[in-house]
C-alpha atoms as a PDB file:
ATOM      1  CA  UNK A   1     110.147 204.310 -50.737  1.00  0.00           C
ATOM      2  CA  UNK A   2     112.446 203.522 -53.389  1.00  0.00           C
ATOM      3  CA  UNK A   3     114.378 200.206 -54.571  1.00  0.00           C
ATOM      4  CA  UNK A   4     114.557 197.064 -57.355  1.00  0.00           C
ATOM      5  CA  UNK A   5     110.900 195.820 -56.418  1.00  0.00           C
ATOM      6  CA  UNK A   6     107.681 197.271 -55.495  1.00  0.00           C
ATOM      7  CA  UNK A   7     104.169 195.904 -54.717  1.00  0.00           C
ATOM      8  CA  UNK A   8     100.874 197.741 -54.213  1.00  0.00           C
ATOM      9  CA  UNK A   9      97.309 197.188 -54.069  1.00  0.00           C
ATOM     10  CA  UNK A  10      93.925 199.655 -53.652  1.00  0.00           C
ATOM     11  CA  UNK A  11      90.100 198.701 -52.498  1.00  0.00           C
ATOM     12  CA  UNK A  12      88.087 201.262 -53.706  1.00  0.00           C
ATOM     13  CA  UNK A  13      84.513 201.526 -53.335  1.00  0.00           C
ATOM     14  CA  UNK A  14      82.284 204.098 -55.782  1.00  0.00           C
ATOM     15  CA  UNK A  15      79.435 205.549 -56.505  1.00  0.00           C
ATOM     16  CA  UNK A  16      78.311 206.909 -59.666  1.00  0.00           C
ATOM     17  CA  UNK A  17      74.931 209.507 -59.511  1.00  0.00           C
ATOM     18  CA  UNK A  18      74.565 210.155 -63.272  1.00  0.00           C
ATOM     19  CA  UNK A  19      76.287 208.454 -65.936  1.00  0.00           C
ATOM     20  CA  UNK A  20      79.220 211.743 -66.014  1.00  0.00           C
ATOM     21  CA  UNK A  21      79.961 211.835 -62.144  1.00  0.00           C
ATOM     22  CA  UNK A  22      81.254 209.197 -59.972  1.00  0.00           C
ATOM     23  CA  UNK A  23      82.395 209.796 -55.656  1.00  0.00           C
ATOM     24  CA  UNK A  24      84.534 206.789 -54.570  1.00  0.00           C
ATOM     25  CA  UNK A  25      86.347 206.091 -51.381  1.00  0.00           C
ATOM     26  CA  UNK A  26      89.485 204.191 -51.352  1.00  0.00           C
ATOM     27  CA  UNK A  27      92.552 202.821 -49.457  1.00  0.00           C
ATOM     28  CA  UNK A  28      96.118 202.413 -51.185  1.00  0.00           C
ATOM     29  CA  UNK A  29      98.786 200.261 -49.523  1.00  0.00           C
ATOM     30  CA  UNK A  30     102.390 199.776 -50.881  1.00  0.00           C
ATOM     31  CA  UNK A  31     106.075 198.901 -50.393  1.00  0.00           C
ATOM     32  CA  UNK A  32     109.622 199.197 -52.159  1.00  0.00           C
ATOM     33  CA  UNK A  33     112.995 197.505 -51.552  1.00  0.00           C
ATOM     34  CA  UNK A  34     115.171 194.892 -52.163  1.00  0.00           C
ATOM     35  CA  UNK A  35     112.578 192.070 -53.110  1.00  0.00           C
ATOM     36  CA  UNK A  36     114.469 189.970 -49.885  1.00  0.00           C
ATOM     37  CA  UNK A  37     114.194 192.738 -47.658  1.00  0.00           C
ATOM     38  CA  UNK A  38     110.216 192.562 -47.923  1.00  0.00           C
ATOM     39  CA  UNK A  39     108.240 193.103 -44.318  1.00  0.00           C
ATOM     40  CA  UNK A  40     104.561 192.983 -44.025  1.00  0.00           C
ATOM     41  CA  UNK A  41     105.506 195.687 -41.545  1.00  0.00           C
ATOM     42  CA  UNK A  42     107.016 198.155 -43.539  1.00  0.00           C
ATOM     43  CA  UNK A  43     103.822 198.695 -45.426  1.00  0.00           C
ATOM     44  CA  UNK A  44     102.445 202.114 -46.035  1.00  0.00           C
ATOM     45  CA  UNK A  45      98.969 202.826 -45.974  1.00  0.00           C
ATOM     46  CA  UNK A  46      96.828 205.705 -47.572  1.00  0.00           C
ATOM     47  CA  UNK A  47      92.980 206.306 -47.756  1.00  0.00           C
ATOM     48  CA  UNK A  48      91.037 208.716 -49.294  1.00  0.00           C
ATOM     49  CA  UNK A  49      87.921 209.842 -51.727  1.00  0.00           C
ATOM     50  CA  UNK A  50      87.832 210.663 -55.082  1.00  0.00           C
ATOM     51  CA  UNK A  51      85.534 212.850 -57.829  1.00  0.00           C
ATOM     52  CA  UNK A  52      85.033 212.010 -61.068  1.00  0.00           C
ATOM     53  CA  UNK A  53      83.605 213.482 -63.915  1.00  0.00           C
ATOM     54  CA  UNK A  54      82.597 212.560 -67.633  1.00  0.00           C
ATOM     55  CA  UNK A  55      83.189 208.752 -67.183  1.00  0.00           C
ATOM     56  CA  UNK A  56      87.045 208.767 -65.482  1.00  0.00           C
ATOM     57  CA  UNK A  57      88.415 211.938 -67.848  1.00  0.00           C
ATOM     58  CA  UNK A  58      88.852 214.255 -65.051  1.00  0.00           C
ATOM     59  CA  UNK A  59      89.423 212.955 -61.780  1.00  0.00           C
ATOM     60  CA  UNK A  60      90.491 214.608 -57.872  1.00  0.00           C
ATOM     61  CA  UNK A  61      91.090 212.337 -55.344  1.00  0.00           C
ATOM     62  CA  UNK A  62      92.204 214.025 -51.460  1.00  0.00           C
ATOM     63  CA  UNK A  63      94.280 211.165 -49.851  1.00  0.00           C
ATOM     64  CA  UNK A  64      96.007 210.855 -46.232  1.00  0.00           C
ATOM     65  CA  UNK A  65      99.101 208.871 -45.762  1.00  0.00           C
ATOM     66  CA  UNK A  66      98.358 206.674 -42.231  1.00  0.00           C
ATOM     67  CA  UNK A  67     101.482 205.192 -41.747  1.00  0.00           C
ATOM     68  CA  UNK A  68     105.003 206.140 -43.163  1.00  0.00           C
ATOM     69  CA  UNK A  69     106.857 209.280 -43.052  1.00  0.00           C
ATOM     70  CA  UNK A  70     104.602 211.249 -45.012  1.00  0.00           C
ATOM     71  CA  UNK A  71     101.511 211.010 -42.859  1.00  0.00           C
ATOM     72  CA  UNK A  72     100.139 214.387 -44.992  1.00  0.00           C
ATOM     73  CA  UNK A  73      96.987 215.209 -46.846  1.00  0.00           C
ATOM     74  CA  UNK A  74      97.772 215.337 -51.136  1.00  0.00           C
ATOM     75  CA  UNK A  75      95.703 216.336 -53.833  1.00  0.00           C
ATOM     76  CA  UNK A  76      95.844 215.037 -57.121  1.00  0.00           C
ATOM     77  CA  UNK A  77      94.062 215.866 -60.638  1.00  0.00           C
ATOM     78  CA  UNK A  78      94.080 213.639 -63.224  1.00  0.00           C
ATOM     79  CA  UNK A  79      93.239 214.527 -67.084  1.00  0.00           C
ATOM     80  CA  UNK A  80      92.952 211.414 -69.135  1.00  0.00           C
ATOM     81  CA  UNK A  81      91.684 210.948 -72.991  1.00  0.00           C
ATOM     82  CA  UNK A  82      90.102 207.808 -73.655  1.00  0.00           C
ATOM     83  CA  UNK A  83      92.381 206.322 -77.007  1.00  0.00           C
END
């Protein structure tokens, strides 16, 4: 999970109900290493769904790792400011 290159990638699909709150569902796949080391098989994978409020400012998303070694659940909160 660490090195000189990374790639990663996420499909996310979302819903919005009013024009402050959006649901999405989503799946996150990455990698990290020595850009010649790369193996379609050491991907990791991730999927989960996400909350939104007021247009993206505040935003939870529960995720599951599916493969790798940290097949856990996370939570995350974001607070952004639109600039």
């Amino acid at each position: 999970m660490q090195g000189t290159s990374y790639t990663r990638g996420r499909l996310e699909v979302a819903r919005t109900y009013s024009q402050a709150t959006t649901i999405s569902l989503f799946g996150d796949v990455g990698w990290a290493g020595a850009r010649e080391e790369f193996d379609s098989n050491d991907l990791l994978y991730g999927a989960g769904m996400g909350f939104s409020l007021m247009d993206g400012l505040i935003r939870m998303d529960l995720s599951h790792g599916l493969k790798g070694p940290l097949k856990r659940f996370r939570f995350d909160l974001y607070l952004d400011a639109i600039l």
